[in-house]
Every structure is written in structure tokens, then in C-alpha cells.
PDB file of N, CA and C in Angstrom:
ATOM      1  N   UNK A   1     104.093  99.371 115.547  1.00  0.00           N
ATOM      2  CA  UNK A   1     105.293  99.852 114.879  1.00  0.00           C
ATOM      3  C   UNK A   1     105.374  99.213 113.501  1.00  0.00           C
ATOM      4  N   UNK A   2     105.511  99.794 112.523  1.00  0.00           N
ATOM      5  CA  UNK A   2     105.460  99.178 111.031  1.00  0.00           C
ATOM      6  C   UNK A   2     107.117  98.228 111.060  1.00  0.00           C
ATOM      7  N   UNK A   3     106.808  97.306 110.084  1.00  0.00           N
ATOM      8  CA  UNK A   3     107.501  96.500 109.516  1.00  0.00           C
ATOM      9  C   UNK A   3     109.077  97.320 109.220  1.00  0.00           C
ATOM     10  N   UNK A   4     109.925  96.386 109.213  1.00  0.00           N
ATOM     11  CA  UNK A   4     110.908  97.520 108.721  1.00  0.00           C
ATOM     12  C   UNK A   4     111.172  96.561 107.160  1.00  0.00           C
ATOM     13  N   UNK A   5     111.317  97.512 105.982  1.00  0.00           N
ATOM     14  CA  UNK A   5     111.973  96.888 105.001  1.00  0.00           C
ATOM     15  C   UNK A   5     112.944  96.215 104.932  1.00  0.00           C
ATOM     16  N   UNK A   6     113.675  95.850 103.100  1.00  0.00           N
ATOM     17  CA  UNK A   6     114.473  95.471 103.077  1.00  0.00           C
ATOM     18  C   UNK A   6     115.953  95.892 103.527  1.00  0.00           C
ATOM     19  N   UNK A   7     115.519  97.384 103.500  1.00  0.00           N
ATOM     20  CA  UNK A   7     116.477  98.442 103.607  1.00  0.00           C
ATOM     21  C   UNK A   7     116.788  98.763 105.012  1.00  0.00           C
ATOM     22  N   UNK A   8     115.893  98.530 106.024  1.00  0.00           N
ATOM     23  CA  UNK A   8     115.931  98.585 107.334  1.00  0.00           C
ATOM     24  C   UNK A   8     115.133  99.775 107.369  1.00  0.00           C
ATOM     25  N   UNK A   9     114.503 100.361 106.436  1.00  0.00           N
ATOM     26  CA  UNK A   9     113.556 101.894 107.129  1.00  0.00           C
ATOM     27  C   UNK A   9     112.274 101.082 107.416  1.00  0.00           C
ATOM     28  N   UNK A  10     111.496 101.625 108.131  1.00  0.00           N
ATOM     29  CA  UNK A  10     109.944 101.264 108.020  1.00  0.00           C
ATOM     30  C   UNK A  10     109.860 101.324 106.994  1.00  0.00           C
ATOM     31  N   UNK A  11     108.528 100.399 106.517  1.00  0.00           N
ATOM     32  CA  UNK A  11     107.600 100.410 105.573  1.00  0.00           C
ATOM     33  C   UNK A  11     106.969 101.414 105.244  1.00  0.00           C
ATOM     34  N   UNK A  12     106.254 102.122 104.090  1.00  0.00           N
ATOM     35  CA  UNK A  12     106.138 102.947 103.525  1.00  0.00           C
ATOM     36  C   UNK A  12     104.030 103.315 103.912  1.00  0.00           C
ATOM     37  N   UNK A  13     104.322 102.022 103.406  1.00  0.00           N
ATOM     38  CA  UNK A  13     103.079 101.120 103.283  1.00  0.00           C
ATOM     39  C   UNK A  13     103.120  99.454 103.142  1.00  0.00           C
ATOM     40  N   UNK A  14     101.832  99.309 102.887  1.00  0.00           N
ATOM     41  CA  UNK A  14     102.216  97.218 102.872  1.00  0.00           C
ATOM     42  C   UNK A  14     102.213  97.336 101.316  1.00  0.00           C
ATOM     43  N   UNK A  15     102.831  96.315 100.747  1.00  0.00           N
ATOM     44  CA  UNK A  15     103.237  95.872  99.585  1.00  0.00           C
ATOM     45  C   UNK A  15     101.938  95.952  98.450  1.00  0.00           C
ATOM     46  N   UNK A  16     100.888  95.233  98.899  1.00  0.00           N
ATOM     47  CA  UNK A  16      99.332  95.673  98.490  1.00  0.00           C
ATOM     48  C   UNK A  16      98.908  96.771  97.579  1.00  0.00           C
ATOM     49  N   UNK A  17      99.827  97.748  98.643  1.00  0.00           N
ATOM     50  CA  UNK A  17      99.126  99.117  98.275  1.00  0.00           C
ATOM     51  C   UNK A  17     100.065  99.888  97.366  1.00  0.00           C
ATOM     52  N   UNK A  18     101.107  99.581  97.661  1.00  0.00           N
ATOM     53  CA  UNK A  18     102.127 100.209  96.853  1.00  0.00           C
ATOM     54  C   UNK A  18     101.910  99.339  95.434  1.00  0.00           C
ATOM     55  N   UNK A  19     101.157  98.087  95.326  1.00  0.00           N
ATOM     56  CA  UNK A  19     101.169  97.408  93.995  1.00  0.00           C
ATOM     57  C   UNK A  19      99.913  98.110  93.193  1.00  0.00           C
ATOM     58  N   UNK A  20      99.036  98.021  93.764  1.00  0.00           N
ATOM     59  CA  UNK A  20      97.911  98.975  93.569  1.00  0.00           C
ATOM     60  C   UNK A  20      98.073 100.547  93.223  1.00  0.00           C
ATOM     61  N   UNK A  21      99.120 100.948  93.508  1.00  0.00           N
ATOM     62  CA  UNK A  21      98.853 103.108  93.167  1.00  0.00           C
ATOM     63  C   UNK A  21      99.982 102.578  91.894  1.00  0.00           C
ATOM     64  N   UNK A  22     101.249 101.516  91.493  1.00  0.00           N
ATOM     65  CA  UNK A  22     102.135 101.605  90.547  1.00  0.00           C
ATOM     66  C   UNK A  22     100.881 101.097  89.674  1.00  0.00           C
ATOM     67  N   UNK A  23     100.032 100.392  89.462  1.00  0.00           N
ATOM     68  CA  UNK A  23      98.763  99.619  88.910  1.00  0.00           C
ATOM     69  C   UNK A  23      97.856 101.029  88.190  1.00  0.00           C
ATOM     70  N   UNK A  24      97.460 101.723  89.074  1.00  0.00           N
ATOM     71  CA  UNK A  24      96.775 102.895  88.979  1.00  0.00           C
ATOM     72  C   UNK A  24      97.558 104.101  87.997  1.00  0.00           C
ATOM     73  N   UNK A  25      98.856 103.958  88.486  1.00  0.00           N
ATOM     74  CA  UNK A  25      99.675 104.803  87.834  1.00  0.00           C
ATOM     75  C   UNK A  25      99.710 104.226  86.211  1.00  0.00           C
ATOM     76  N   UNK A  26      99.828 103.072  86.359  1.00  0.00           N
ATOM     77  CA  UNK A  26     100.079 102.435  84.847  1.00  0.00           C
ATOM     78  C   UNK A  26      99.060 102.537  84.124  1.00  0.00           C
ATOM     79  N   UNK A  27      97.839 102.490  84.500  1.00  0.00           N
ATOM     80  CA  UNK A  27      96.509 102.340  83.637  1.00  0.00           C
ATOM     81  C   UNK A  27      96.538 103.675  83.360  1.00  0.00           C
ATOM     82  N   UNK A  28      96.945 105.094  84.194  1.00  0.00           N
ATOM     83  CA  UNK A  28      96.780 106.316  83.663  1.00  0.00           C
ATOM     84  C   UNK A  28      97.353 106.716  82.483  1.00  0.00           C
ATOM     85  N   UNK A  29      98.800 106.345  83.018  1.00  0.00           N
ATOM     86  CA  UNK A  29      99.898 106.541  82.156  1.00  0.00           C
ATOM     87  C   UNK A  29      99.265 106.382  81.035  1.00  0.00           C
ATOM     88  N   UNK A  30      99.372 104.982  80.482  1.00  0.00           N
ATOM     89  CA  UNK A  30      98.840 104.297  79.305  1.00  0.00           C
ATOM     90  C   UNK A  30      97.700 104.433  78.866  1.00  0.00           C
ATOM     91  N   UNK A  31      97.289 104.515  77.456  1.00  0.00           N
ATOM     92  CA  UNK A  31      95.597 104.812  77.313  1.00  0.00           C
ATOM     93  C   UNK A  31      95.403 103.593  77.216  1.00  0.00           C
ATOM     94  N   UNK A  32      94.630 102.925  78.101  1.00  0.00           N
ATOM     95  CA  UNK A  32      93.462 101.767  78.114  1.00  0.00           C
ATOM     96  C   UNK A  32      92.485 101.817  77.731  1.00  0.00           C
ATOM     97  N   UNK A  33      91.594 101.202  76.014  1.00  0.00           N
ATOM     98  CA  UNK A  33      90.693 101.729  76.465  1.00  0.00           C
ATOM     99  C   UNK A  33      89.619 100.647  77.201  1.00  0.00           C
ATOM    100  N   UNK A  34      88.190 101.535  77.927  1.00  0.00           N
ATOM    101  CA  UNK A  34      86.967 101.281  78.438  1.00  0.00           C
ATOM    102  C   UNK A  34      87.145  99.134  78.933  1.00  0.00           C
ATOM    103  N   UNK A  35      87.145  98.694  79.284  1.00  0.00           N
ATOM    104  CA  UNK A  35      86.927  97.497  78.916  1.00  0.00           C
ATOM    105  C   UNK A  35      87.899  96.687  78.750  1.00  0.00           C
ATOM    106  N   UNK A  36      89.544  97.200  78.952  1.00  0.00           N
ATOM    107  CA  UNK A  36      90.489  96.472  78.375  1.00  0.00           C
ATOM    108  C   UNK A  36      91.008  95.898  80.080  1.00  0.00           C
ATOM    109  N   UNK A  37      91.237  94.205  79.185  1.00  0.00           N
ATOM    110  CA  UNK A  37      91.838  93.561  80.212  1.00  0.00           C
ATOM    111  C   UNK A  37      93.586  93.467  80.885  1.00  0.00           C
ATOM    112  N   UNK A  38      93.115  93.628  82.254  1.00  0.00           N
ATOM    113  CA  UNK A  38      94.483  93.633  82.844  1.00  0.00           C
ATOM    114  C   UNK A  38      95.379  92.545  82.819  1.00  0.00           C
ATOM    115  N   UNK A  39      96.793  92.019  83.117  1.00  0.00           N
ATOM    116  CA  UNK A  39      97.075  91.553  83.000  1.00  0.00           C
ATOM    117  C   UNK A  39      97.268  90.427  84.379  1.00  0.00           C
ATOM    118  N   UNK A  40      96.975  88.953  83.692  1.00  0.00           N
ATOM    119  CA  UNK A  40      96.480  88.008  84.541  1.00  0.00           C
ATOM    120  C   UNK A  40      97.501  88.296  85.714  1.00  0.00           C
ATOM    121  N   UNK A  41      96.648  87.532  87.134  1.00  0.00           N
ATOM    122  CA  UNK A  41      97.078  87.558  88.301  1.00  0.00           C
ATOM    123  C   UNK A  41      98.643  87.011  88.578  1.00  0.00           C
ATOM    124  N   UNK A  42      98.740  85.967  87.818  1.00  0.00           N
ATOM    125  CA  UNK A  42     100.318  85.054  87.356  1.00  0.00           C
ATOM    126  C   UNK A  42     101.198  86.244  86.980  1.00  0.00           C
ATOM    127  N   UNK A  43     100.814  86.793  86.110  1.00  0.00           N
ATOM    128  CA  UNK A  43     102.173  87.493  85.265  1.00  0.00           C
ATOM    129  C   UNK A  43     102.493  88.830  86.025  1.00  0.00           C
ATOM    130  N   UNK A  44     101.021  89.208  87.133  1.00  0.00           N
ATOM    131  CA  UNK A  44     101.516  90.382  88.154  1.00  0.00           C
ATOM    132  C   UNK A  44     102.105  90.375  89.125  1.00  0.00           C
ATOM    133  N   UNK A  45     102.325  88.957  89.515  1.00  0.00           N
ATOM    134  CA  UNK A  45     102.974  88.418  90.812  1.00  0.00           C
ATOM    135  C   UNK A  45     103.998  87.851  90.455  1.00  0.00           C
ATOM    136  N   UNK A  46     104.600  87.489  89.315  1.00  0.00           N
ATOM    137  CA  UNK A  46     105.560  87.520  88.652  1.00  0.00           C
ATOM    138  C   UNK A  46     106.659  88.831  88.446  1.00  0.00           C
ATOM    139  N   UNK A  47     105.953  89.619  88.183  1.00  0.00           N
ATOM    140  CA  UNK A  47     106.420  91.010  87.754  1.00  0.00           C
ATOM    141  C   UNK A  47     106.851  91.959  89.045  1.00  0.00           C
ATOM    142  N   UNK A  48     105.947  91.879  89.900  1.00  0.00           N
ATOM    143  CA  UNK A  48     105.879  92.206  91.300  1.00  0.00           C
ATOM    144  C   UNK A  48     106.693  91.242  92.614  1.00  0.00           C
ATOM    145  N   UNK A  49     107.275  90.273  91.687  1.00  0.00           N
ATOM    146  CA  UNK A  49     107.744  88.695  93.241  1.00  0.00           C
ATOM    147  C   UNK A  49     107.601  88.852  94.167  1.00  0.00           C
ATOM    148  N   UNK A  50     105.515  88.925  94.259  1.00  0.00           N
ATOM    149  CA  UNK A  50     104.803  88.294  95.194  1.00  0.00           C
ATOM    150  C   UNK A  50     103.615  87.344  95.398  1.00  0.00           C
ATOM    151  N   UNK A  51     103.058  86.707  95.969  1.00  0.00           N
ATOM    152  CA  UNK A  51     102.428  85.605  95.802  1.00  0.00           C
ATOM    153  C   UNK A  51     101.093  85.792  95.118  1.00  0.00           C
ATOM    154  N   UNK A  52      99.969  85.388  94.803  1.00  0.00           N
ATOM    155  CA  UNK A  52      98.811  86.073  94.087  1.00  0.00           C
ATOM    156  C   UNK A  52      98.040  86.456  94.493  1.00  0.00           C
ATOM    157  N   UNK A  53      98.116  86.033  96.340  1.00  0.00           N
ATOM    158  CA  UNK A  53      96.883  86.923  97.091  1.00  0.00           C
ATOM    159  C   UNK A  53      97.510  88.023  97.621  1.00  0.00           C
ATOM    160  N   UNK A  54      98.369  88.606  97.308  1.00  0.00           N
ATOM    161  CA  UNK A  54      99.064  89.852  97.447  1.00  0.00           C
ATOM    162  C   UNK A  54      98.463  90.982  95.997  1.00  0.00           C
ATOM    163  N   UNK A  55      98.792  89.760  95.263  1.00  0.00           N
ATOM    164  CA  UNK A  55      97.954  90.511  93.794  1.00  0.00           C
ATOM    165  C   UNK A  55      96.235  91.092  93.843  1.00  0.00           C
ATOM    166  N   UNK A  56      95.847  89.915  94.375  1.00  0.00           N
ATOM    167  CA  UNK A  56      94.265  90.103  94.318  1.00  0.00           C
ATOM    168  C   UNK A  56      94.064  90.817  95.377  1.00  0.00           C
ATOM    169  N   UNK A  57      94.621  90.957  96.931  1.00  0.00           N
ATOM    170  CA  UNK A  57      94.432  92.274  97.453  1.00  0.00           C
ATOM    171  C   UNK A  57      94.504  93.517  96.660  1.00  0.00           C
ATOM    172  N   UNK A  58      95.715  93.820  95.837  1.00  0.00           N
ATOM    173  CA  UNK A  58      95.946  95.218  95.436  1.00  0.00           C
ATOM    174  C   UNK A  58      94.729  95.489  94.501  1.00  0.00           C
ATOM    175  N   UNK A  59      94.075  94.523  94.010  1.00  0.00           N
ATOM    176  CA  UNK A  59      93.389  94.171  92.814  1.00  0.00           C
ATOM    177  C   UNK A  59      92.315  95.169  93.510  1.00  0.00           C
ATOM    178  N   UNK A  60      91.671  94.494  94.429  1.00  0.00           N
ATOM    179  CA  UNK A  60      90.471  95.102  95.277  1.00  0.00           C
ATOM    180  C   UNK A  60      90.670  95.918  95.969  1.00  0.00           C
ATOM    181  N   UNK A  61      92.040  96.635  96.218  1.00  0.00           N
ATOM    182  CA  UNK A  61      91.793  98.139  96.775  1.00  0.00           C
ATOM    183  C   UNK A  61      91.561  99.031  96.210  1.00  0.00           C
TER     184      UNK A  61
END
């Protein structure tokens, strides 16, 4: 049975993944080009208030 949120619904998905497709979404959105660096693991888990191996999962999905 999934997690229930903050909200009390189930989870959607795990936090990971939902950081990862807003991640995906952003690099589209925005023109990046070829080669350009993301922004460090600190300032995404910052941005996101979650810890950094939450970051580096989404990183590698």
C-alpha cells in the first residue's frame, strides 16, 4: 500500500521521481546548452527540502 502524503492521499510516486520529471521538465523548459552544468547537489536539496541522497537518486533516474 503506498505511503500516504502530507495531505493524507497516497503518494503519487516517491519523492525521487517526482524530483527527477520537475528536473527533466526544467532542463526542457530552459535552453541548456550541450554540456551545461546542473546545479550542485546542496542547492537541489535545498530547493527541494530533501536530504542529498534523495537528490542523487533523482539524479540517476
Amino acid at each position: 500500500m503506498p505511503s500516504p502524503s502530507r495531505g493524507g492521499a497516497p503518494a503519487a510516486m516517491p519523492k525521487y521521481q517526482r524530483i527527477a520529471a520537475a528536473l527533466r521538465h526544467e532542463i526542457d523548459r530552459t535552453a541548456h546548452t550541450p554540456g551545461a552544468r546542473l546545479p550542485s547537489e546542496r542547492s537541489l536539496a535545498a530547493r527541494y527540502q530533501v536530504n542529498r541522497q534523495t537528490i542523487r537518486a533523482a539524479l540517476q533516474h
